[in-house]
Protein backbone atom coordinates (compact mmCIF):
# COMPACT_ATOMS: atom_id res chain seq x y z
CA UNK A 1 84.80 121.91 123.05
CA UNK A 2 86.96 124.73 124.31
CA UNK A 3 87.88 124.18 127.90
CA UNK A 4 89.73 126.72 130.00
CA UNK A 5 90.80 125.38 133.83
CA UNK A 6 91.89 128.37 136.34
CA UNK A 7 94.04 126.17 138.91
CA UNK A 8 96.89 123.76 138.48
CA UNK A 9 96.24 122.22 142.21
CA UNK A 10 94.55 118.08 142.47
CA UNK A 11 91.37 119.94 141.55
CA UNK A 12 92.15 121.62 138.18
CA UNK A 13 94.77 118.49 137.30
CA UNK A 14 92.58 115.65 138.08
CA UNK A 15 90.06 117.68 135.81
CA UNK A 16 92.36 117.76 133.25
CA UNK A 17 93.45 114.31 133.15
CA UNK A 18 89.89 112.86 132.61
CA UNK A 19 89.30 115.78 130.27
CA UNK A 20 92.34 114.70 128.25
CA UNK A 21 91.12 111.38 127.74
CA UNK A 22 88.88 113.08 125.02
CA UNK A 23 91.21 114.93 123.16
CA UNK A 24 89.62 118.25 124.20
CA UNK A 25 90.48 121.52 124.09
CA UNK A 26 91.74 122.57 126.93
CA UNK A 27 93.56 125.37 128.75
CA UNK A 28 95.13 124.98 132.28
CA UNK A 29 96.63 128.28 133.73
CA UNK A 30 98.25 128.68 136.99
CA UNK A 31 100.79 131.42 138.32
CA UNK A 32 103.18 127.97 139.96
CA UNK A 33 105.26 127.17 137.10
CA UNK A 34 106.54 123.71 138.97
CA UNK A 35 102.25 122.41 138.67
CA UNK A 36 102.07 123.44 134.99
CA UNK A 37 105.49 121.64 134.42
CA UNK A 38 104.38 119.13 135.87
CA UNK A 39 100.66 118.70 134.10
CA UNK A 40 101.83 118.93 130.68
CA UNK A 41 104.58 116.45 131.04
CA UNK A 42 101.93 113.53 131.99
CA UNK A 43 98.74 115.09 130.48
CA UNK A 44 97.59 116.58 126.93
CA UNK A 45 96.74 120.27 127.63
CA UNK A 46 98.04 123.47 126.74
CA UNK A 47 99.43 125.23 129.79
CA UNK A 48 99.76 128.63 130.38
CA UNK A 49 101.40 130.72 132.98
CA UNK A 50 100.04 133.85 134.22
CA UNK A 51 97.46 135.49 136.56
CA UNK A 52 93.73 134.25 135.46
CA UNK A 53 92.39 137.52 136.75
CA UNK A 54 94.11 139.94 134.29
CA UNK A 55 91.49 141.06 131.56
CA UNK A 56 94.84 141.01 128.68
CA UNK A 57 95.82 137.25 129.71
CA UNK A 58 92.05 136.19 129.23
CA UNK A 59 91.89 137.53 125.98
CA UNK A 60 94.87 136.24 124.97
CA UNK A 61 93.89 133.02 125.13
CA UNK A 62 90.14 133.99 123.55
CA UNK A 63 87.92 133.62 126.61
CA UNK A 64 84.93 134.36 124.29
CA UNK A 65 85.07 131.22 122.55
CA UNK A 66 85.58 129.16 125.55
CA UNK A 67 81.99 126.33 125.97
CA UNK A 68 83.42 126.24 129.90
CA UNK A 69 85.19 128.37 132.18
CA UNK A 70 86.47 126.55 135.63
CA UNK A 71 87.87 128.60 138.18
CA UNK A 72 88.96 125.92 140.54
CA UNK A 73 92.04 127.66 142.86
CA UNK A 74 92.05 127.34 146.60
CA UNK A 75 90.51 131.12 146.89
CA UNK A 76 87.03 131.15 146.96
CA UNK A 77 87.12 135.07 146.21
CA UNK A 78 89.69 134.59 142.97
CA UNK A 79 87.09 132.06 141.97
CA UNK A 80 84.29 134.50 142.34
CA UNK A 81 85.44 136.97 140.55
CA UNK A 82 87.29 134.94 137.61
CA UNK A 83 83.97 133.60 137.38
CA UNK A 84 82.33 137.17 136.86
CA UNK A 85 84.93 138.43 134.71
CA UNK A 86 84.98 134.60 132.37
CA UNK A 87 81.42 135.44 131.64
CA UNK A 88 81.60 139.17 131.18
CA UNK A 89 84.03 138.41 128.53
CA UNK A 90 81.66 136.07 126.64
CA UNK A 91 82.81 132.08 128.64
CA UNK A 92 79.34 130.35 127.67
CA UNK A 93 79.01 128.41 131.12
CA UNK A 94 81.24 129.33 134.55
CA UNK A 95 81.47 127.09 137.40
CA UNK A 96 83.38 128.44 140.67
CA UNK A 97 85.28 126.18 143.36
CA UNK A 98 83.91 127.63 146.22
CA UNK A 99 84.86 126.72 150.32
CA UNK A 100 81.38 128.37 152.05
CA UNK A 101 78.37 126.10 151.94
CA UNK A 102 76.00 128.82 152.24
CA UNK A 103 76.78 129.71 148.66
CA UNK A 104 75.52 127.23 147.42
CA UNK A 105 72.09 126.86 149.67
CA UNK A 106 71.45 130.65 149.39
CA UNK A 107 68.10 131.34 147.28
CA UNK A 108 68.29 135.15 147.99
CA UNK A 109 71.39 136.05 146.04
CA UNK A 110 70.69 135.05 141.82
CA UNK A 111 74.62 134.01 141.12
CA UNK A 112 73.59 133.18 137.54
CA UNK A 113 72.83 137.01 137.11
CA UNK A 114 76.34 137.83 138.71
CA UNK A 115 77.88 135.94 136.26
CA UNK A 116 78.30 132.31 137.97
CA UNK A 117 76.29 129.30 136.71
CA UNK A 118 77.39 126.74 139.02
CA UNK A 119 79.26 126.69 142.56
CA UNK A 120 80.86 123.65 144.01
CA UNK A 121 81.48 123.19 147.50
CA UNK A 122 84.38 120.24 148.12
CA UNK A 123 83.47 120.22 151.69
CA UNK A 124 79.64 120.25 151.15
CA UNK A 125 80.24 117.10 149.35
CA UNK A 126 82.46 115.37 151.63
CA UNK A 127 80.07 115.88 154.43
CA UNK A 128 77.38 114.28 152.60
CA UNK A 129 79.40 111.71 151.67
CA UNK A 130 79.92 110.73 154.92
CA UNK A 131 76.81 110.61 155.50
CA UNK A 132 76.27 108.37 153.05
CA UNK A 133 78.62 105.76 153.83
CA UNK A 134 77.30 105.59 157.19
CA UNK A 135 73.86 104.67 155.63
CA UNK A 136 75.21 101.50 154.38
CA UNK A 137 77.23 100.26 157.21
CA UNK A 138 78.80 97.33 155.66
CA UNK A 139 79.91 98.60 152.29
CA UNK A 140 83.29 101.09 151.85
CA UNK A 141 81.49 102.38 149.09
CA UNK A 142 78.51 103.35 147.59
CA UNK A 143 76.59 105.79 145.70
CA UNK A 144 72.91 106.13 145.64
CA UNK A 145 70.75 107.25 142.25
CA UNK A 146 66.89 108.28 142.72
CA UNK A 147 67.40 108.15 146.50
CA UNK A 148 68.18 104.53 146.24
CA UNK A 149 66.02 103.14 144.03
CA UNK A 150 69.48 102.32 142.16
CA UNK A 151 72.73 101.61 144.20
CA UNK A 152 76.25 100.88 143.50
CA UNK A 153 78.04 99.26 146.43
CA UNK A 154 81.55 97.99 147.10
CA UNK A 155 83.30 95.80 149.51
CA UNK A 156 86.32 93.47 150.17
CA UNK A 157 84.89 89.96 149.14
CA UNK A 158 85.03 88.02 152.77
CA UNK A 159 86.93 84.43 152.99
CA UNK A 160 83.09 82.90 154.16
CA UNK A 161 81.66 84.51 150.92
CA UNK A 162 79.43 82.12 148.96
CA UNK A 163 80.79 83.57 145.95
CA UNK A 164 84.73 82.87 146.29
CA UNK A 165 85.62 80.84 143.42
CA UNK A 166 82.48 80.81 141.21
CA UNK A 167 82.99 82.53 137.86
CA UNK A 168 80.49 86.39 137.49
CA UNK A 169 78.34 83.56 135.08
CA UNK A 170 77.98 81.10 137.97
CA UNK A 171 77.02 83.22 140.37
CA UNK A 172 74.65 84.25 138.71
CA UNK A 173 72.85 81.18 138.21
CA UNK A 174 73.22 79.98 141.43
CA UNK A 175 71.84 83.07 143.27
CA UNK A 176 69.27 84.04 140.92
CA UNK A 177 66.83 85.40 143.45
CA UNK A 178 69.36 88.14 144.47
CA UNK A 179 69.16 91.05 141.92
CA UNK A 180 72.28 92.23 140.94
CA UNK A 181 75.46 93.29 138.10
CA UNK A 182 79.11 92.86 139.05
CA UNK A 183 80.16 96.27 137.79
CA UNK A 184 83.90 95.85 138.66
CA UNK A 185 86.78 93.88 140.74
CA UNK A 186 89.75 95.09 142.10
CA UNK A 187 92.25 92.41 142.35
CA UNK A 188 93.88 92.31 146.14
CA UNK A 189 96.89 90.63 144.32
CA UNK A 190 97.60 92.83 141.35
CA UNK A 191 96.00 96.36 142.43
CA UNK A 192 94.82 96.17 138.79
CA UNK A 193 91.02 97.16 138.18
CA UNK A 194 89.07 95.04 135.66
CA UNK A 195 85.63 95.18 134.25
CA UNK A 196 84.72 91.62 134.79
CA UNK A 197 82.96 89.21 131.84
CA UNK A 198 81.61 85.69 132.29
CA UNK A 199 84.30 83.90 133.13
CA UNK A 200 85.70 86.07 135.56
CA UNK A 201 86.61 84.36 139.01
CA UNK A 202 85.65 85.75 142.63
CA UNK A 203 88.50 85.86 144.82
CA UNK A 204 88.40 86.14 148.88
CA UNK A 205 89.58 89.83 149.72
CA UNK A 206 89.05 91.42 145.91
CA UNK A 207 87.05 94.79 146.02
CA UNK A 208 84.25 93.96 144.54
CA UNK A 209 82.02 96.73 143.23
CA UNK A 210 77.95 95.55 142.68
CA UNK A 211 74.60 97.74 141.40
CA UNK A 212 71.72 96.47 143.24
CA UNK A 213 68.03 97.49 143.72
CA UNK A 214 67.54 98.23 147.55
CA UNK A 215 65.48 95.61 147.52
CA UNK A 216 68.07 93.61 146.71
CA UNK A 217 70.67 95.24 148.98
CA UNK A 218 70.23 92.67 151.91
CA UNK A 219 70.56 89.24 150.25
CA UNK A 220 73.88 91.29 149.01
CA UNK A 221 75.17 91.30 152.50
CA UNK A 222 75.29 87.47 152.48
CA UNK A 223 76.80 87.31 149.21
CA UNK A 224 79.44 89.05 150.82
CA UNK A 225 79.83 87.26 153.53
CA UNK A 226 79.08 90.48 155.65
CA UNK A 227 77.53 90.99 158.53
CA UNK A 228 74.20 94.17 158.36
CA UNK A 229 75.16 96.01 161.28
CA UNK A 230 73.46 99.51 162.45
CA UNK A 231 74.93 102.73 163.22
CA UNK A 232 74.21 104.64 166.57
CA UNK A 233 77.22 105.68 168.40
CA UNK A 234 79.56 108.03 165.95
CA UNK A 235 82.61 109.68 166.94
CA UNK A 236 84.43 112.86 164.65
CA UNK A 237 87.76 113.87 165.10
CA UNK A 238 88.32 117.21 164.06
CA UNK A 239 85.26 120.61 163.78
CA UNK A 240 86.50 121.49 160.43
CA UNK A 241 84.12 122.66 158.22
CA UNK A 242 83.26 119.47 156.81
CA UNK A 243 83.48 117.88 160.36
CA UNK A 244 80.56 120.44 161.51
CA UNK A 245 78.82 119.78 158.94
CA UNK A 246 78.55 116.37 158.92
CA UNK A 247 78.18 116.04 162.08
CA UNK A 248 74.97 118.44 161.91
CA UNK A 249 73.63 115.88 159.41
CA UNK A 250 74.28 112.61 161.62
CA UNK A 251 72.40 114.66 164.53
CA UNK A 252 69.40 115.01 162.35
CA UNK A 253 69.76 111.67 161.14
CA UNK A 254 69.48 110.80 164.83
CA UNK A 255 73.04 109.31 165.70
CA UNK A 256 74.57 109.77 169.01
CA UNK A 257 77.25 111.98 168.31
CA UNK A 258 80.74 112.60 170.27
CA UNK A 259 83.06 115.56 168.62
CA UNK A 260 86.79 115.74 169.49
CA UNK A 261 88.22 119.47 168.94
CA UNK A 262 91.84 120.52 170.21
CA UNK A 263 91.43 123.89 169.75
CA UNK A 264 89.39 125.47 172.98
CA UNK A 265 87.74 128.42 171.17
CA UNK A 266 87.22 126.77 168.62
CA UNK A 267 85.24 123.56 170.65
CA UNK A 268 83.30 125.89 172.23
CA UNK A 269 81.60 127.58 169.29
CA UNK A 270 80.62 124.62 167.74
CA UNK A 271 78.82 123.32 171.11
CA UNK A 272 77.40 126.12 171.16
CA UNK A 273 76.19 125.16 167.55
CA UNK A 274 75.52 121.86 167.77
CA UNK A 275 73.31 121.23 171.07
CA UNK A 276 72.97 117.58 170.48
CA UNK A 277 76.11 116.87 170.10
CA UNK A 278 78.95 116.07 172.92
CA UNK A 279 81.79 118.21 171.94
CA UNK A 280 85.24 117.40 173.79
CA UNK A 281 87.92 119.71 174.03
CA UNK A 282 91.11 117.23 173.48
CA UNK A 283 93.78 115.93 171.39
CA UNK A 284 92.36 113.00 169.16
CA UNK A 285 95.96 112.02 168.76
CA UNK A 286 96.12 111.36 172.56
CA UNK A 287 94.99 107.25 172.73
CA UNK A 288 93.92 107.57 176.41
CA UNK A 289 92.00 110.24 175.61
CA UNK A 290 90.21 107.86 173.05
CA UNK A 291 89.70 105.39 175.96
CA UNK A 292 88.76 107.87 178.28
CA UNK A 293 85.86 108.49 175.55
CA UNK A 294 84.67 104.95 175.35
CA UNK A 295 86.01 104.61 171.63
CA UNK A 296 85.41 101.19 172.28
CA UNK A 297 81.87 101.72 172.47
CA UNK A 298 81.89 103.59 169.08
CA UNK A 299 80.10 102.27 166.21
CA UNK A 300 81.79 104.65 163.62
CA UNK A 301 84.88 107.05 163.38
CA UNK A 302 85.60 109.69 161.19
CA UNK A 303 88.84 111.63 161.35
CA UNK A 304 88.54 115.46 159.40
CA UNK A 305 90.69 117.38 160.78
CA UNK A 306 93.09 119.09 158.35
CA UNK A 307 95.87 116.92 158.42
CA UNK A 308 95.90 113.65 156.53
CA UNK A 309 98.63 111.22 158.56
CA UNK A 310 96.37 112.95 161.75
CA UNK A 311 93.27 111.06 160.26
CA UNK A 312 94.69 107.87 159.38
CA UNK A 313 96.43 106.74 162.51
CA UNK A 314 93.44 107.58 164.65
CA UNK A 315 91.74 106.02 162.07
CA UNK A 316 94.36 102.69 162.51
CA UNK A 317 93.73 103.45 166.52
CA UNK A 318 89.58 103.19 166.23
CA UNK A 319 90.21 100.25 164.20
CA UNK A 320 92.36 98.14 166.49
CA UNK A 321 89.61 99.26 169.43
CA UNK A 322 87.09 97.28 167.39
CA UNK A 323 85.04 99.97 165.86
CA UNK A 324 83.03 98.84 163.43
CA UNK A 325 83.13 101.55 160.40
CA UNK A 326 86.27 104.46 160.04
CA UNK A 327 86.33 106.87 157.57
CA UNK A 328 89.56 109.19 156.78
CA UNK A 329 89.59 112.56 155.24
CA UNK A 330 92.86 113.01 153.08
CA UNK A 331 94.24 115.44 151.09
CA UNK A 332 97.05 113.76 149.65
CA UNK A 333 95.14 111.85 146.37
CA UNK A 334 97.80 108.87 145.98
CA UNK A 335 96.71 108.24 149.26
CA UNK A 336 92.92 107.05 147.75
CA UNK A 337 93.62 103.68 146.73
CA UNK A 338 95.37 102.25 150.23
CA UNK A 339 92.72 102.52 152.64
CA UNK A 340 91.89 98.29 152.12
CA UNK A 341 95.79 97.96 152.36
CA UNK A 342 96.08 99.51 155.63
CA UNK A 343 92.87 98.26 157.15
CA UNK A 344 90.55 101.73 157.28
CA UNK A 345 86.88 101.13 155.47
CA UNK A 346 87.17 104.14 153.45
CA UNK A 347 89.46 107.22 152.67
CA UNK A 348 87.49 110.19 151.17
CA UNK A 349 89.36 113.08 149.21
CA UNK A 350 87.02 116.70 148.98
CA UNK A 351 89.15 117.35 145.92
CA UNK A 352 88.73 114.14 144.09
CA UNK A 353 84.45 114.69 145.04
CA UNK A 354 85.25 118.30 143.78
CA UNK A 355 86.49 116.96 140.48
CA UNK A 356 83.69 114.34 139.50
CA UNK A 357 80.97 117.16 140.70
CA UNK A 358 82.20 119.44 138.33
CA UNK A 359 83.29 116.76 135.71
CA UNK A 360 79.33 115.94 135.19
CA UNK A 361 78.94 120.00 133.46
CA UNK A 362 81.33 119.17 130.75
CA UNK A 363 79.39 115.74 129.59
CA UNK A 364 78.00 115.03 126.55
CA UNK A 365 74.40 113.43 126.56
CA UNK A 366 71.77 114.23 128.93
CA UNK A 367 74.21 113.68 132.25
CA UNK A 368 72.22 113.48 135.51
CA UNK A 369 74.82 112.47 137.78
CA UNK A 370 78.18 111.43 137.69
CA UNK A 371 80.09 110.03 141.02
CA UNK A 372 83.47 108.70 141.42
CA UNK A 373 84.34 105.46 143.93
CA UNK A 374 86.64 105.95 146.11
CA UNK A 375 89.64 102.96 145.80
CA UNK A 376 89.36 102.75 141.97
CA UNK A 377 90.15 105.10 139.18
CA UNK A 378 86.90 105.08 137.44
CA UNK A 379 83.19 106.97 136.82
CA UNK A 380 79.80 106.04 137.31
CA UNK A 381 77.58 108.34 134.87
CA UNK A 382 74.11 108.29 134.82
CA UNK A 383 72.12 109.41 131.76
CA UNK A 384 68.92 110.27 130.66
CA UNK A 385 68.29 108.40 127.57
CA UNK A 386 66.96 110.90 124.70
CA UNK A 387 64.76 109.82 121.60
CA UNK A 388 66.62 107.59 118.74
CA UNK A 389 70.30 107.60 120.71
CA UNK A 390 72.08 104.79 119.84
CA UNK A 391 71.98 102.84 122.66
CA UNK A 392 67.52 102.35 122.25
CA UNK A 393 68.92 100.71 119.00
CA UNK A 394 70.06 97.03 119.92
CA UNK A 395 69.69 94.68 123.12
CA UNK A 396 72.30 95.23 125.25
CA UNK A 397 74.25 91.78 124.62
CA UNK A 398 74.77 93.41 120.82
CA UNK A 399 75.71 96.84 121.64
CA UNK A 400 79.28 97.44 121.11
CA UNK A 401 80.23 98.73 124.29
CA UNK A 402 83.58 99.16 125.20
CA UNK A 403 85.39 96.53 127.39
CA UNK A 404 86.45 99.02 129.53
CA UNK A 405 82.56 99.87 130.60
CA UNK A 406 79.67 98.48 131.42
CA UNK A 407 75.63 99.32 131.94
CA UNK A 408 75.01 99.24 135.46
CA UNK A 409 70.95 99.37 135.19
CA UNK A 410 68.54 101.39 134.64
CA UNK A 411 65.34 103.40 136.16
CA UNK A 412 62.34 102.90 134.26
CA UNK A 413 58.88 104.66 135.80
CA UNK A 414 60.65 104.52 139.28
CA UNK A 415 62.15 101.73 139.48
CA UNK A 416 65.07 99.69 139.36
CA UNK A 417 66.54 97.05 136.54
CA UNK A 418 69.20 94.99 135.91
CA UNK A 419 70.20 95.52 132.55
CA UNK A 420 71.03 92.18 131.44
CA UNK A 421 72.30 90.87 128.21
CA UNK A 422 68.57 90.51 126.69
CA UNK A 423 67.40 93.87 128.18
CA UNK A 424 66.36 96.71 125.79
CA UNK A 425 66.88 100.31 127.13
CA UNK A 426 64.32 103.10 126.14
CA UNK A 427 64.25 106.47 125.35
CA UNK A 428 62.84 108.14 129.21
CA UNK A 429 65.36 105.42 131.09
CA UNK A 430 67.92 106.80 133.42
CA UNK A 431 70.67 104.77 132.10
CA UNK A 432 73.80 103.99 134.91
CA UNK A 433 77.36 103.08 133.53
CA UNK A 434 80.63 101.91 135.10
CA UNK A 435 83.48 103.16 132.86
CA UNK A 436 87.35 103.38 133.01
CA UNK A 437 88.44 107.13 132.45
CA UNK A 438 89.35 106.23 129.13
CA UNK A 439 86.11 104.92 127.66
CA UNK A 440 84.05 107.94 128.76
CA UNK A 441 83.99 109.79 125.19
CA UNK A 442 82.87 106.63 123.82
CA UNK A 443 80.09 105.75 126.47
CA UNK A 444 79.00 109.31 125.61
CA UNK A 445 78.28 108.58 121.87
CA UNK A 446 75.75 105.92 123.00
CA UNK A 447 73.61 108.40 124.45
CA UNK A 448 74.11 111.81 122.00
């Protein structure tokens, strides 16, 4: 598969890197000659300097025999019209990076005609993320499939967890009547990331990553040793784009809803936007102003504004107030995997959500979804399994998957099941897998 990636930024190179994994074709061009030095000295693409929108450049590099065209800079108009020009040039399938949400909701405009198959909005996505996190109070991760029929969930394992010590095996005998697969643990000692087996020991403060019915999703709390608390009182730092947005979708979701803004004009339009919503015209960085707020009192926090250090010491401030659940936007992507470490629940990245959205056009099999979790470098993929693929072939316990995945359940006639060593997957299921970057093109061949 011919690949060609407009956009050397975390987008286009995190792209790249999982692309690489498979030994596909693949094209990264950028204009920044310090990015593409520094993409093809720790990934296997071909890069190219140049400017994406000249008509010779594309050509040069055969744009008609491209399978995908990603134009993935930070303009939302260069995107737009490589986009165009990709697919007037013969590019099989464009998708465009794209910064407006109304893009992407607009049923007036046909983009497909202009020349754009899919748009992807990084903020969009972080917004609903949010969202989601706050919908499973508890957890510093999860990701829902078939509005959660189907959930993966993650957490640091608590020290009055029933589960410290027992083996994945054990556990599961012991607390039959709770339905669920440990998918992965992240080791608090090592940072390392494993895909645990049988023997595999539970240790107090490990992330541990779980799929679980929502039936289920309760008795998990326990497991845990966590606490179900609910969300009412939400504070956002920052009317960013994303910070707007999310907070329109916490207003309809019924939250009481306090937004901190330090620029004046800027405060005032989005009161004027969002009626049920407090908006404060202040400095989030200012701790008495916090006080002065009743952050105490706060339930949640989430810091977007646009700078990342911004987010996580108000985050770090919330915290030590005794707020129950903070989220941090951050742009910096090395920043992903701290956010136990320093003590905030969860540290989102819009690129890194960009990436994995995207990602999901370039599968092979019948992809419905694919999501990324947030403190691990990994994928959860969920297929539709097609007639005579491999994986309808064997029990699970004898297919050869590799030890760097594993199936996370399935959806059978709406709902949910474990997928257990003597479980047989059918053609129809909506298969869910846990894999390591690496063990992607090899997960695919199961379901082609």
């Amino acid at each position: 598969m011919k690949i060609i990636i407009v956009g050397a930024g975390d987008v286009g190179f995190h792209l790249s890197k999982l692309l690489s994994f498979e030994s596909q074709d693949i094209y990264l061009i950028d204009m920044d000659a310090e990015k593409l030095e520094y993409a093809s000295s720790h990934i296997d693409v071909i890069t190219i300097k140049g400017d994406a929108t000249s008509v010779k450049l594309l050509k040069e590099v055969n744009i008609d025999k491209a399978d995908i065209f990603l134009a993935v800079t930070e303009s939302q108009n260069t995107n737009f019209t490589l986009a165009v020009i990709a697919k007037k040039l013969g590019a099989k399938k464009t998708i465009a990076r794209i910064s407006n949400h109304e893009f992407s909701q607009n049923t007036d405009i046909d983009f497909a005609e202009l020349g754009i198959d899919n748009m992807i909005s990084p903020g969009e996505l972080a917004a609903e993320e949010i969202k989601m996190l706050l919908h499973q109070s508890a957890f510093n991760d999860t990701i829902e499939f078939e509005n959660g029929i189907l959930n993966i969930l993650g957490s640091t394992l608590e020290y009055n967890s029933p589960l410290i010590n027992l083996t994945v095996q054990e556990a599961r005998e012991r607390f039959s009547d709770v339905e669920f697969i440990t998918i992965a643990i992240k080791s608090k000692k090592s940072g390392k990331t494993v895909i645990p087996r049988g023997n595999t020991v539970y240790q107090a403060n490990d992330q541990i990553y779980f799929s679980t019915p929502k039936e289920s999703i309760k008795k998990l709390y326990k497991l845990m040793g966590k606490t179900q608390f609910g969300l009412k009182d939400v504070m956002i730092l920052g009317a960013s784009k994303i910070g707007v947005k999310a907070a329109r979708n916490l207003c309809e979701g019924n939250f009481n809803l306090k937004l901190i803004e330090i620029n004046k004009e800027r405060a005032k339009d989005v009161a004027e936007k969002l009626p049920n919503a407090l908006v404060i015209k202040g400095d989030g960085r200012d701790v008495e102003l916090l006080e002065e707020e009743n952050i105490a009192e706060m339930d949640a926090f989430i810091a977007v504004t646009g700078n990342s250090e911004t987010n996580i010491m108000s985050c770090l401030v919330a915290k030590s107030k005794g707020v129950k659940k903070t989220i941090a936007l951050v742009e910096n992507m090395d920043y992903i995997n701290i956010s136990q470490t320093i003590g905030i629940d969860t540290l989102i990245n819009k690129k890194l959500l960009a990436a994995s959205a995207i990602f999901k056009h370039v599968r092979k099999g019948e992809v419905l979804k694919l999501a990324n979790l947030h403190n691990v470098d990994a994928e959860v993929l969920e297929f539709r399994v097609k007639e005579n693929s491999p994986v309808t072939k064997k029990l699970v316990k004898d297919i050869k998957l590799t030890k760097d995945g594993v199936f996370a359940g399935v959806i059978r006639n709406g709902k949910a099941m474990m997928t257990f060593g003597d479980f047989q997957i059918l053609a129809g299921d909506k298969a869910v897998v846990f894999c390591l970057p690496e063990a992607i093109a090899k997960v695919e061949k199961l379901f082609n």
